[in-house]
N, C-alpha and C. Protein backbone atom coordinates (compact mmCIF):
# COMPACT_ATOMS: atom_id res chain seq x y z
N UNK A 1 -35.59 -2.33 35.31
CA UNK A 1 -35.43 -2.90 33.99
C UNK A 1 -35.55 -1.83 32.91
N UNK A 2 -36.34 -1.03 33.28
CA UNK A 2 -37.01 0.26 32.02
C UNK A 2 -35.27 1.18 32.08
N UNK A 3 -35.09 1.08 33.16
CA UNK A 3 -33.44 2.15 33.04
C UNK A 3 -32.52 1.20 32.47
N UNK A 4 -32.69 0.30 32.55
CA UNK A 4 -31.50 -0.81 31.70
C UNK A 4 -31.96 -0.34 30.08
N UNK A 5 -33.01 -1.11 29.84
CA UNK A 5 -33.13 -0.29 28.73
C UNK A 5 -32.99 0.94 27.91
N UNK A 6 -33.17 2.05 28.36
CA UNK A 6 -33.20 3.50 28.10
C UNK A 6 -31.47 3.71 28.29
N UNK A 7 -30.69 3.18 29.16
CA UNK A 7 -29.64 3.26 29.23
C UNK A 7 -28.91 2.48 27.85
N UNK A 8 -29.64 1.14 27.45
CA UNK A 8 -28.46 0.52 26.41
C UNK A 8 -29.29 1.71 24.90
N UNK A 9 -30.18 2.51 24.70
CA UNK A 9 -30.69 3.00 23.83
C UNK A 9 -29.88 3.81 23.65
N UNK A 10 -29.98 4.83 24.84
CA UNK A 10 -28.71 5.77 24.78
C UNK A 10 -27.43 5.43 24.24
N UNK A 11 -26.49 4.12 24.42
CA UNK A 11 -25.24 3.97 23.88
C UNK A 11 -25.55 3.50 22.32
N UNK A 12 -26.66 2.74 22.00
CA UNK A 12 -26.61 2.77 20.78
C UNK A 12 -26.79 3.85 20.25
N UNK A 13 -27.41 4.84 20.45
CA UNK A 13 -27.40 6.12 19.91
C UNK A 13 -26.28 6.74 19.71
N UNK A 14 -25.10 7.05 20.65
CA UNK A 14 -24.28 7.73 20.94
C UNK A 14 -23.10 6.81 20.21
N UNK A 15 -23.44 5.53 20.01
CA UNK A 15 -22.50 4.66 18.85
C UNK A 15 -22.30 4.91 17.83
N UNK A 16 -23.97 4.92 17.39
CA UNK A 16 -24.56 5.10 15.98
C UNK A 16 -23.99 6.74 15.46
N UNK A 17 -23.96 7.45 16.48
CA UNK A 17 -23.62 9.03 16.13
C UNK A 17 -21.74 9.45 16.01
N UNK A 18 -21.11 8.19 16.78
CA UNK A 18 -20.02 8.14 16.99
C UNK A 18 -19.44 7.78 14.99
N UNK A 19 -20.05 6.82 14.66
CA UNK A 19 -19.71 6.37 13.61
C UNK A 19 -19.69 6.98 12.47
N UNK A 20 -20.69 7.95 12.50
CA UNK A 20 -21.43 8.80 11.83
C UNK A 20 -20.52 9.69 11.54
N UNK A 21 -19.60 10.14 12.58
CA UNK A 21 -18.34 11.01 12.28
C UNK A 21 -17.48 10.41 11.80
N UNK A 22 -17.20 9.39 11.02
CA UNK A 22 -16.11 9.08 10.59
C UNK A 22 -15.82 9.72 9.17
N UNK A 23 -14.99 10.16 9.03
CA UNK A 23 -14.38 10.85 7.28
C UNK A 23 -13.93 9.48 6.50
N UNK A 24 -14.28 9.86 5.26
CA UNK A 24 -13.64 8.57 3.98
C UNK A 24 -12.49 9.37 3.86
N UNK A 25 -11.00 8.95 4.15
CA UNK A 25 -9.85 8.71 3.57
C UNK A 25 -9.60 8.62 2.17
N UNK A 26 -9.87 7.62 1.81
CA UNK A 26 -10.17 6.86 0.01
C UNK A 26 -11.27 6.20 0.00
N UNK A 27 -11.04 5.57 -0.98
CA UNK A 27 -12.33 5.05 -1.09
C UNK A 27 -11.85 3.47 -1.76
N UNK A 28 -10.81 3.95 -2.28
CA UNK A 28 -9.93 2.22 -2.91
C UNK A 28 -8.61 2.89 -2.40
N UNK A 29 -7.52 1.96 -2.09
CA UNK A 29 -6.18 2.42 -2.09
C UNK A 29 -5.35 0.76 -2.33
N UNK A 30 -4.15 0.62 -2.81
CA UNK A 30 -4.38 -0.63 -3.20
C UNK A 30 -2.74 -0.70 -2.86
N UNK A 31 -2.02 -2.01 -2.23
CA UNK A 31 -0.65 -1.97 -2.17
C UNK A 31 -0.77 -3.16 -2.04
N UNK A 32 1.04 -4.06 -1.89
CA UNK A 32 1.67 -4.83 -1.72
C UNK A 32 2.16 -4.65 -0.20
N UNK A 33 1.94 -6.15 0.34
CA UNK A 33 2.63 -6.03 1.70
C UNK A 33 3.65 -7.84 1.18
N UNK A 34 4.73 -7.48 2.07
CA UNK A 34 5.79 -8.55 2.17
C UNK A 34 4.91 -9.50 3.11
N UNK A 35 4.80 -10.62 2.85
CA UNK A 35 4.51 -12.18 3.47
C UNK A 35 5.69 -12.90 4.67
N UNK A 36 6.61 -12.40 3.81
CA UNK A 36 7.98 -13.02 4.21
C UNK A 36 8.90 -11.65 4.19
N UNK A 37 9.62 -11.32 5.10
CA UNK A 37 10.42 -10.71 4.83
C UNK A 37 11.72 -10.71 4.45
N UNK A 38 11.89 -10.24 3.51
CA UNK A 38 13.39 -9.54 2.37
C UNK A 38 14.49 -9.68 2.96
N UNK A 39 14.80 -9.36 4.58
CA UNK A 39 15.64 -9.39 5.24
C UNK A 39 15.94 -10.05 6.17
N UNK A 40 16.55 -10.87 6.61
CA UNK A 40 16.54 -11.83 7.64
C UNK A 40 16.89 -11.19 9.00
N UNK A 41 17.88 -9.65 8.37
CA UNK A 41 18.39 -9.08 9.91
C UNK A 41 16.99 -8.03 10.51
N UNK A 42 15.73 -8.58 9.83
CA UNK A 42 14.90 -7.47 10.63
C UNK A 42 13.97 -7.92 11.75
N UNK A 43 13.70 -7.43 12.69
CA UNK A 43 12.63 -8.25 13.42
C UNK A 43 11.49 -9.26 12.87
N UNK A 44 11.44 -10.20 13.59
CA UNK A 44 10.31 -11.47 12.78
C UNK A 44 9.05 -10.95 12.37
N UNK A 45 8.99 -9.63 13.25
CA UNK A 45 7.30 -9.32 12.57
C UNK A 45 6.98 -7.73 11.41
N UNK A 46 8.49 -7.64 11.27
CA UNK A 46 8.92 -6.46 9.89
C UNK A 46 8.79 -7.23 8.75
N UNK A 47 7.38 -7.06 8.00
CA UNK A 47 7.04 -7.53 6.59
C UNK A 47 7.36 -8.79 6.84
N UNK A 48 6.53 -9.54 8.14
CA UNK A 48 6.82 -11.24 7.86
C UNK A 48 5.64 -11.81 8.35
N UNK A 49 4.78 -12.38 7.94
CA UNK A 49 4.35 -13.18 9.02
C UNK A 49 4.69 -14.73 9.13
N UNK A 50 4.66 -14.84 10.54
CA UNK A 50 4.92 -16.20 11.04
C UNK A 50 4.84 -17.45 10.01
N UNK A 51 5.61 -18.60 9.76
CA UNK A 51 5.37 -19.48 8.61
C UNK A 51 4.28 -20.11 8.60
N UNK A 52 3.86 -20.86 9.95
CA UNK A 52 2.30 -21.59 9.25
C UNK A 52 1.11 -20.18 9.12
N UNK A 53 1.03 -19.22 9.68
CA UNK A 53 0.24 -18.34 9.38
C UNK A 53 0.05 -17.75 7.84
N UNK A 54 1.47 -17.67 7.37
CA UNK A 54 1.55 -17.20 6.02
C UNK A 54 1.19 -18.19 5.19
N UNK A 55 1.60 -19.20 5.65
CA UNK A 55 1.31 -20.52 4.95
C UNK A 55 -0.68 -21.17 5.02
N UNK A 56 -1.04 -20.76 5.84
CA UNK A 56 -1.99 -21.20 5.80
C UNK A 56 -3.13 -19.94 5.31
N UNK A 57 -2.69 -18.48 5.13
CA UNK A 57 -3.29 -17.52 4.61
C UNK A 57 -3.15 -17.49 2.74
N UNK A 58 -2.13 -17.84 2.51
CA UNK A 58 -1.79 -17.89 1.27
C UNK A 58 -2.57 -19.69 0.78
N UNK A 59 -2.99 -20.38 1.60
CA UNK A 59 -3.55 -21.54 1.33
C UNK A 59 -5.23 -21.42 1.16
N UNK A 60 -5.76 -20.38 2.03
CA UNK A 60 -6.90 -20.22 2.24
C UNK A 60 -7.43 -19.57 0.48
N UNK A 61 -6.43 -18.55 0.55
CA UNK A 61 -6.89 -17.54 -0.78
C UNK A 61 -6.65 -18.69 -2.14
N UNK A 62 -5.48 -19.42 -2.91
CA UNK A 62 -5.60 -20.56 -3.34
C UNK A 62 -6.08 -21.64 -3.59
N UNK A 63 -6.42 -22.18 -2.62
CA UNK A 63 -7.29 -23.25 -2.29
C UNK A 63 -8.78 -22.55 -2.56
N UNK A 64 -8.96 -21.73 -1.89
CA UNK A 64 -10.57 -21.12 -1.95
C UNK A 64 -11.07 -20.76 -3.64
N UNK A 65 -9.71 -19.87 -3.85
CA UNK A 65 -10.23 -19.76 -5.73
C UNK A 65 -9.90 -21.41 -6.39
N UNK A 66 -9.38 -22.24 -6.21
CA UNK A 66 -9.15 -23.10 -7.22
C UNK A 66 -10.14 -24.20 -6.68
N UNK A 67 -11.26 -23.94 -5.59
CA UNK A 67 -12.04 -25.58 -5.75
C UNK A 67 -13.65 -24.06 -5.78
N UNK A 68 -13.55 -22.75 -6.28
CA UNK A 68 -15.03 -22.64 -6.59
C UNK A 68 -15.02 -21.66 -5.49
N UNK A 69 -14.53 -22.13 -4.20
CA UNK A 69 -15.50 -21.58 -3.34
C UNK A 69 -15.41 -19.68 -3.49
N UNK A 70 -14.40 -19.17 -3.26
CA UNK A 70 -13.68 -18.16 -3.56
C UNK A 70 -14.04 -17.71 -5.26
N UNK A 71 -14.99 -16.60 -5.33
CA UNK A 71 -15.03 -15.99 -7.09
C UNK A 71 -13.48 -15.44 -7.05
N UNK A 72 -13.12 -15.62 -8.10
CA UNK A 72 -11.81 -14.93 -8.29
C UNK A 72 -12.04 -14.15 -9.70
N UNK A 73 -11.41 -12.88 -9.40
CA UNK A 73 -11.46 -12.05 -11.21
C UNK A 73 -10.02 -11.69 -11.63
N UNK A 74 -9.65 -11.61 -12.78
CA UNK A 74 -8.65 -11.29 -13.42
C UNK A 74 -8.41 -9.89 -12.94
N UNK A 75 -7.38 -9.12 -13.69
CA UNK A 75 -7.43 -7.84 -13.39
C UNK A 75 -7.75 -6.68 -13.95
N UNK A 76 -9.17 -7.15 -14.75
CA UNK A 76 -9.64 -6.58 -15.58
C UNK A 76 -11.28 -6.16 -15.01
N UNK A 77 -10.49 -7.14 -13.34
CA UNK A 77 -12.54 -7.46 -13.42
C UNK A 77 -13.30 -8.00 -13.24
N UNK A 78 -12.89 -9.11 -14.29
CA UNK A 78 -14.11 -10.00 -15.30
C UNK A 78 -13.76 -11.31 -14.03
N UNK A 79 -14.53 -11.79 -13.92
CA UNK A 79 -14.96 -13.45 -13.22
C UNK A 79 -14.07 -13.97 -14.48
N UNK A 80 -13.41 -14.94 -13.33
CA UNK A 80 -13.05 -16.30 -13.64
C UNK A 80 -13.08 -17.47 -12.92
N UNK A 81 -13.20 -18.79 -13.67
CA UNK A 81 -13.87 -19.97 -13.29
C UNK A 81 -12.31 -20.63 -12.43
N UNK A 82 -12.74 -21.20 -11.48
CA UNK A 82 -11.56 -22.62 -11.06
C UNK A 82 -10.34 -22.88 -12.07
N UNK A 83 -11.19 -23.49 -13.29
CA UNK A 83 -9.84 -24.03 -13.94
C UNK A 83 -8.87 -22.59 -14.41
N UNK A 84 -9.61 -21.55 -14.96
CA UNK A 84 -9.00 -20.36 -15.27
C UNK A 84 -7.95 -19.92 -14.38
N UNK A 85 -7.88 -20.03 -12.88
CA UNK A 85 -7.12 -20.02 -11.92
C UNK A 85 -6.36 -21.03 -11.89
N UNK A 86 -6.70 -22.41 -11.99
CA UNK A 86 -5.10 -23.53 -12.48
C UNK A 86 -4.47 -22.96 -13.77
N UNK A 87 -5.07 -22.69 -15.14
CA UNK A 87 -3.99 -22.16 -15.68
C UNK A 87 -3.08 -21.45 -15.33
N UNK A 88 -3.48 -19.81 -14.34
CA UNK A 88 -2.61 -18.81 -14.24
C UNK A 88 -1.63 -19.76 -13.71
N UNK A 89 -1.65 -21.04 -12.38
CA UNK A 89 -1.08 -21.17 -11.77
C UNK A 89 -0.05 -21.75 -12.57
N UNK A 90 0.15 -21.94 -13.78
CA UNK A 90 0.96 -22.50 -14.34
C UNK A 90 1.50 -21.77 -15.29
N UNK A 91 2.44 -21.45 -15.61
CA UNK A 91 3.05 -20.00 -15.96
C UNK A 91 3.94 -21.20 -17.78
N UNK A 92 3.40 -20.93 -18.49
CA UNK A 92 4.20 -21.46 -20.13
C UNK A 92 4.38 -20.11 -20.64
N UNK A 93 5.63 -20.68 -21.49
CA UNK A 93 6.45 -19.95 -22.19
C UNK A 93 6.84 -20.48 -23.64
N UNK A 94 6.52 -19.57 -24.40
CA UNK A 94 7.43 -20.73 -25.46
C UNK A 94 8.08 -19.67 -26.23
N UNK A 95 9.52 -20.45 -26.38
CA UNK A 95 10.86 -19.91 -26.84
C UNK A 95 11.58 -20.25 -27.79
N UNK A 96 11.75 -19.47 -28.81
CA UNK A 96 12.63 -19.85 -29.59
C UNK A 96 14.57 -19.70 -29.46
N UNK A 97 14.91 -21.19 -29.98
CA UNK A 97 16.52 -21.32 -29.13
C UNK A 97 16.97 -21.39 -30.44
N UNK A 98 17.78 -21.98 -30.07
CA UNK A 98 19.22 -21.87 -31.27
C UNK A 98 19.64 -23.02 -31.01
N UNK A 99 19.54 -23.99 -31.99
CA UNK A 99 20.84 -25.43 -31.33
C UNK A 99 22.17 -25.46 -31.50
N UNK A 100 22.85 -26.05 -29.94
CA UNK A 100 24.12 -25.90 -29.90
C UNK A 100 24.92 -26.09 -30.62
N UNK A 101 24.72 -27.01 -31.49
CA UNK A 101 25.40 -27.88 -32.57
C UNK A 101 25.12 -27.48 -34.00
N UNK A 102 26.21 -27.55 -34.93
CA UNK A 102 25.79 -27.17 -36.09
C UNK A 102 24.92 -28.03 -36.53
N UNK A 103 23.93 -27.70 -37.54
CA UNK A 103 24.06 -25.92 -38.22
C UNK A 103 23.63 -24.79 -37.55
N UNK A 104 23.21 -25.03 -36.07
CA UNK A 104 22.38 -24.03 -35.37
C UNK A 104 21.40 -23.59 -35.79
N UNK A 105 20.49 -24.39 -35.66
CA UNK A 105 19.10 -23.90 -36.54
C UNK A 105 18.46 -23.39 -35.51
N UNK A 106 16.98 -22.38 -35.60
CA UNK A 106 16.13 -22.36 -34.32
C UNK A 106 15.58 -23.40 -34.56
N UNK A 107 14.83 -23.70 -33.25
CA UNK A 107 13.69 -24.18 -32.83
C UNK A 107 13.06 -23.44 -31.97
N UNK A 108 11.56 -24.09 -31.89
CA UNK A 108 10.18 -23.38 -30.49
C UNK A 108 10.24 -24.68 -29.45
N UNK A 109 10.45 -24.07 -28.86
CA UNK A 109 9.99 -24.99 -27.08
C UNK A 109 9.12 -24.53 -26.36
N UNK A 110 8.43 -25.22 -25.79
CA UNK A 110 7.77 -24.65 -24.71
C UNK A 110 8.37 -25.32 -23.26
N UNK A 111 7.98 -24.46 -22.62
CA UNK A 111 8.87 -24.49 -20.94
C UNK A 111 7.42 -24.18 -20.16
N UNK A 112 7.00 -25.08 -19.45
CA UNK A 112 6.11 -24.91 -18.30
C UNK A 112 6.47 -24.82 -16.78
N UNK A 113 6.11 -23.77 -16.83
CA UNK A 113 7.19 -23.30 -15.14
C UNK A 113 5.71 -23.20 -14.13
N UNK A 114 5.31 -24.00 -13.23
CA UNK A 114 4.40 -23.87 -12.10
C UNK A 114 4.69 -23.13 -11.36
N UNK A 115 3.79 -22.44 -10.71
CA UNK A 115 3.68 -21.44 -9.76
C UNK A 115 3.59 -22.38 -8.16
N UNK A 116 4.61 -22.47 -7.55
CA UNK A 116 4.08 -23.37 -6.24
C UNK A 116 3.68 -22.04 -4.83
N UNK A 117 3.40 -22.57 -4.13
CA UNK A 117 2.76 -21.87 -3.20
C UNK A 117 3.89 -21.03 -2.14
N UNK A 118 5.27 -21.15 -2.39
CA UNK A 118 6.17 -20.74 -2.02
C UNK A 118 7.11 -19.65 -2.52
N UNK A 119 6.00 -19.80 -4.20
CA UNK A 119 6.57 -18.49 -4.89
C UNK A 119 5.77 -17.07 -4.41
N UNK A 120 4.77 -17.56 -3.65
CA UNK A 120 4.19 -16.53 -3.01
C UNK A 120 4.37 -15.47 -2.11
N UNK A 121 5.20 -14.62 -2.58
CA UNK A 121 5.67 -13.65 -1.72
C UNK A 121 4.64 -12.31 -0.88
N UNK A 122 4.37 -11.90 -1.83
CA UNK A 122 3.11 -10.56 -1.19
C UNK A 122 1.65 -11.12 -1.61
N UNK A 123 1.17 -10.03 -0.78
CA UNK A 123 -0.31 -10.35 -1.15
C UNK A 123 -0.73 -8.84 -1.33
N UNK A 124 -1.61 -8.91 -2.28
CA UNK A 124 -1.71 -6.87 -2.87
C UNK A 124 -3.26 -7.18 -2.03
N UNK A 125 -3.09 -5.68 -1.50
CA UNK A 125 -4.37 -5.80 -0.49
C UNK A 125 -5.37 -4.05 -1.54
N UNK A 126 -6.31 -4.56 -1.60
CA UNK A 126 -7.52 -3.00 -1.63
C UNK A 126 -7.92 -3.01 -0.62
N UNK A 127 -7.90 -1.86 -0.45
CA UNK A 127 -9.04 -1.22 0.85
C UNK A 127 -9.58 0.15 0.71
N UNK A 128 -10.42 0.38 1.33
CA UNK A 128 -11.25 1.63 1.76
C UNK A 128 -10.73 1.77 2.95
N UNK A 129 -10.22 3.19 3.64
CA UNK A 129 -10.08 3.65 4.90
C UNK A 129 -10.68 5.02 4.83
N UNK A 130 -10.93 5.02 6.32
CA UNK A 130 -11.50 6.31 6.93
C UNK A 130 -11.10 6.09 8.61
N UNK A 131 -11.45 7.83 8.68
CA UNK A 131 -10.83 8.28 10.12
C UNK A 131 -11.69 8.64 10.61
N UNK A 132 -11.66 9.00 12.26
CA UNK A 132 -12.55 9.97 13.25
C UNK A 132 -11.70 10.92 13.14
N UNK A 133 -12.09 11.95 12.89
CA UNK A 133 -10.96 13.40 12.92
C UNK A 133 -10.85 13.79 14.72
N UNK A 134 -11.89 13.16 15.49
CA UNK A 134 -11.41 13.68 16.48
C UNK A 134 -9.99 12.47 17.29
N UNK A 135 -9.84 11.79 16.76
CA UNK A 135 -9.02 11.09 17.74
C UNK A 135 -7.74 9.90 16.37
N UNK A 136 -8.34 10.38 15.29
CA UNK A 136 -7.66 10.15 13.97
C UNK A 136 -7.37 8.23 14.40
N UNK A 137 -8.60 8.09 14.57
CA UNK A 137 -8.85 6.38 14.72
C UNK A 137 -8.59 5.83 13.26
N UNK A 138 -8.20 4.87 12.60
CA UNK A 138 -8.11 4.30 11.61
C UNK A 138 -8.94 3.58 11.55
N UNK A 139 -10.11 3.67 10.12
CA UNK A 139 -10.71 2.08 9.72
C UNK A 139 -10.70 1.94 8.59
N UNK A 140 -10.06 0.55 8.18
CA UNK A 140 -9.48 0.07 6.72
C UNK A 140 -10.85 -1.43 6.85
N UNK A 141 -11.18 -1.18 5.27
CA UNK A 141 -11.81 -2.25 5.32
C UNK A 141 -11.56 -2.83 3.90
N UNK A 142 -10.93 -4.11 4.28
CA UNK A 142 -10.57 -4.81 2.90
C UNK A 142 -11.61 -5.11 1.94
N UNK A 143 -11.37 -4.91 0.65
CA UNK A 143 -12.01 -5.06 -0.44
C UNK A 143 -11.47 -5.94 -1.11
N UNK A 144 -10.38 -6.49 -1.45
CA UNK A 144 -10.13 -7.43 -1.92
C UNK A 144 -8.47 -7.79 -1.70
N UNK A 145 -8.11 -9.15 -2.46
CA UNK A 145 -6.38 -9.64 -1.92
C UNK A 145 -6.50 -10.37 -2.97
N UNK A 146 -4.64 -10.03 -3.29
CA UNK A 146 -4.53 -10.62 -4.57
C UNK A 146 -2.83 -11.39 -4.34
N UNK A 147 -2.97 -12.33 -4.49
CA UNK A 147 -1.59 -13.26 -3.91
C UNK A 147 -0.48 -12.85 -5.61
N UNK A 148 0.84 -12.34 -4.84
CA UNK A 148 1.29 -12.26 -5.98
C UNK A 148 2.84 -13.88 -6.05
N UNK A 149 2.93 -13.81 -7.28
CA UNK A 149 4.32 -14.50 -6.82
C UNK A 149 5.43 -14.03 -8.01
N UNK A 150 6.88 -14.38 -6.87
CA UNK A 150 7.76 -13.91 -7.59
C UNK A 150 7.92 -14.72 -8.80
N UNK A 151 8.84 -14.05 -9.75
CA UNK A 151 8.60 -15.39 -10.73
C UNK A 151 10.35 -14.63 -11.51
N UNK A 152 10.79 -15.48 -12.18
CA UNK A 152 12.16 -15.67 -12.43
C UNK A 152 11.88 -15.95 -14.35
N UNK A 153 12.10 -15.47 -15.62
CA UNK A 153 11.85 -15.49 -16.63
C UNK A 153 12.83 -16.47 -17.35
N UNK A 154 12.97 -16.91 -18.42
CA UNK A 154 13.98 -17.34 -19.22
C UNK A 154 15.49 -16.54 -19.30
N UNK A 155 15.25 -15.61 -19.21
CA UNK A 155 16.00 -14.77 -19.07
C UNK A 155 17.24 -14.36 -18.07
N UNK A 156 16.10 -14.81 -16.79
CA UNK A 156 16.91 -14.81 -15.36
C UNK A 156 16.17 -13.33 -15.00
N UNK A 157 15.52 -12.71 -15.92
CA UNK A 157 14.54 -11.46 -15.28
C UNK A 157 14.04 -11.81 -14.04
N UNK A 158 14.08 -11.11 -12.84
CA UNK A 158 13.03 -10.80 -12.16
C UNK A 158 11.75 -10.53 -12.15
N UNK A 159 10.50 -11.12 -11.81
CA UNK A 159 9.37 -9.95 -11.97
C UNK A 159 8.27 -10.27 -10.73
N UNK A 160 7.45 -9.47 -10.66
CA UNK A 160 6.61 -10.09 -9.58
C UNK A 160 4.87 -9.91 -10.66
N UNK A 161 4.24 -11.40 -10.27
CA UNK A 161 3.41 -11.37 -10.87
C UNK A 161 1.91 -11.68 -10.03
N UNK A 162 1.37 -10.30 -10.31
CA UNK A 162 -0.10 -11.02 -9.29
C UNK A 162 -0.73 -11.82 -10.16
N UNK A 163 -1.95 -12.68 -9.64
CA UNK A 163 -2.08 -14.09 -10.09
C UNK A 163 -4.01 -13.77 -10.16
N UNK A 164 -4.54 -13.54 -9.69
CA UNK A 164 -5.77 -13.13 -9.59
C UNK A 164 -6.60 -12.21 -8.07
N UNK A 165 -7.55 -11.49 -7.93
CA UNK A 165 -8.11 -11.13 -7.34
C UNK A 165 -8.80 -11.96 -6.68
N UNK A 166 -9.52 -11.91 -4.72
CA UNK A 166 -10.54 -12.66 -4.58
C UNK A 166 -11.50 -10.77 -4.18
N UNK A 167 -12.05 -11.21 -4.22
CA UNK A 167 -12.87 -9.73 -3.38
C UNK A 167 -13.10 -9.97 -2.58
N UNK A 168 -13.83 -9.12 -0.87
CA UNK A 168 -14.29 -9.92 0.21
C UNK A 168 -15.60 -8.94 0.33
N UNK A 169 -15.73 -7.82 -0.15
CA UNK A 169 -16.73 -7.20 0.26
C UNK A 169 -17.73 -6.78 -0.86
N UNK A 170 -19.03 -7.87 -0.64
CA UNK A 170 -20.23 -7.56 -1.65
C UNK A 170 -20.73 -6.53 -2.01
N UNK A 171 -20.40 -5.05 -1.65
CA UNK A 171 -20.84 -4.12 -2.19
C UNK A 171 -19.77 -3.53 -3.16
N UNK A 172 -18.93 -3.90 -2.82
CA UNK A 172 -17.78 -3.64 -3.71
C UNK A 172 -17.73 -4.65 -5.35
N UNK A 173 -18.02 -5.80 -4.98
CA UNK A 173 -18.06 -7.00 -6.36
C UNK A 173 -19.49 -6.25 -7.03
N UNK A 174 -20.88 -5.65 -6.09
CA UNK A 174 -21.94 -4.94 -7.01
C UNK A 174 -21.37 -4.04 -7.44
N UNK A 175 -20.58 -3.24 -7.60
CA UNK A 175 -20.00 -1.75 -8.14
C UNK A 175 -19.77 -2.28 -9.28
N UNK A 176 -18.71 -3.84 -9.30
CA UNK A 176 -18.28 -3.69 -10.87
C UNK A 176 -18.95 -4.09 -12.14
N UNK A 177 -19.84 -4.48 -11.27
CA UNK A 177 -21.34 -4.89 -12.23
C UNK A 177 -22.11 -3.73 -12.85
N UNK A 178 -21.68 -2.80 -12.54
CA UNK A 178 -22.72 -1.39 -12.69
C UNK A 178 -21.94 -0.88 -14.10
């Protein structure tokens, strides 16, 4: 029994020392990955994931900021509450037109365009990574995800708009407190 022991001491040691070599890469690095992919002629798993997977990942992050459970921050940062997250989800505009008909006067409208869960194309990921230089192992550890969606203007502009932050890692949400 005493060599069972002394034996699992040893691997935690030699774990603990293993880890110990790892190099920081960055320390934040921050991108967009495709949900769905752009192209239909590319393999199913080139910038796609599977539909209920995407569907139910993009439900988790949503759902989680809009009933509380999930803190969500702007991109400034700052905490925001539940309802602050139903507004974003609802995207107003207000525009001044021209009427068709004489005399063509302006007017202001407002246009409320919802964000549905299908406008959800990427999700912007932070992370921290680091390597073992001896065997150039990768470890990424997410810091936060931010669901973006495409969104289409009055205009017919294109744009892609991220919608809020969740964070996942508590030493990271203490940093921005400092």
């Amino acid at each position: 029994m005493r060599k069972y022991i002394v034996f699992i001491c040893l691997i935690s040691i030699f774990v603990s020392c293993r880890q110990e070599q790892k190099e920081v890469v960055t320390q934040k690095i921050q991108y967009d990955v495709n949900i769905k992919s752009p192209d239909p002629d590319y393999d199913w798993w080139i910038q796609n994931l599977p539909g209920p997977q995407r569907e139910k990942l993009v439900d988790m992050i949503i759902d989680g900021a809009l009933s509380g459970k999930f803190q969500a921050y702007d991109y400034f940062n700052n905490p925001i509450t539940a309802f602050d997250v139903s507004k974003i989800l609802s995207d107003t505009s207000i525009l001044t037109l021209m009427a068709k008909e004489p005399p063509y006067e302006y007017f202001d409208t407002t246009i409320v365009y919802a964000i549905q869960r299908e406008d959800i194309l990427k999700i912007r990921f932070l992370e921290s990574w680091s390597t073992d230089p001896e065997n150039l192992l990768f470890v990424k550890k997410v810091l936060g995800v931010a669901p973006i969606a495409k969104r289409v203007d009055p205009m017919g502009i294109e744009r892609w708009q991220p919608l809020f932050w969740v964070y996942t890692d508590d030493e990271f949400v203490d940093s921005l407190k400092k």
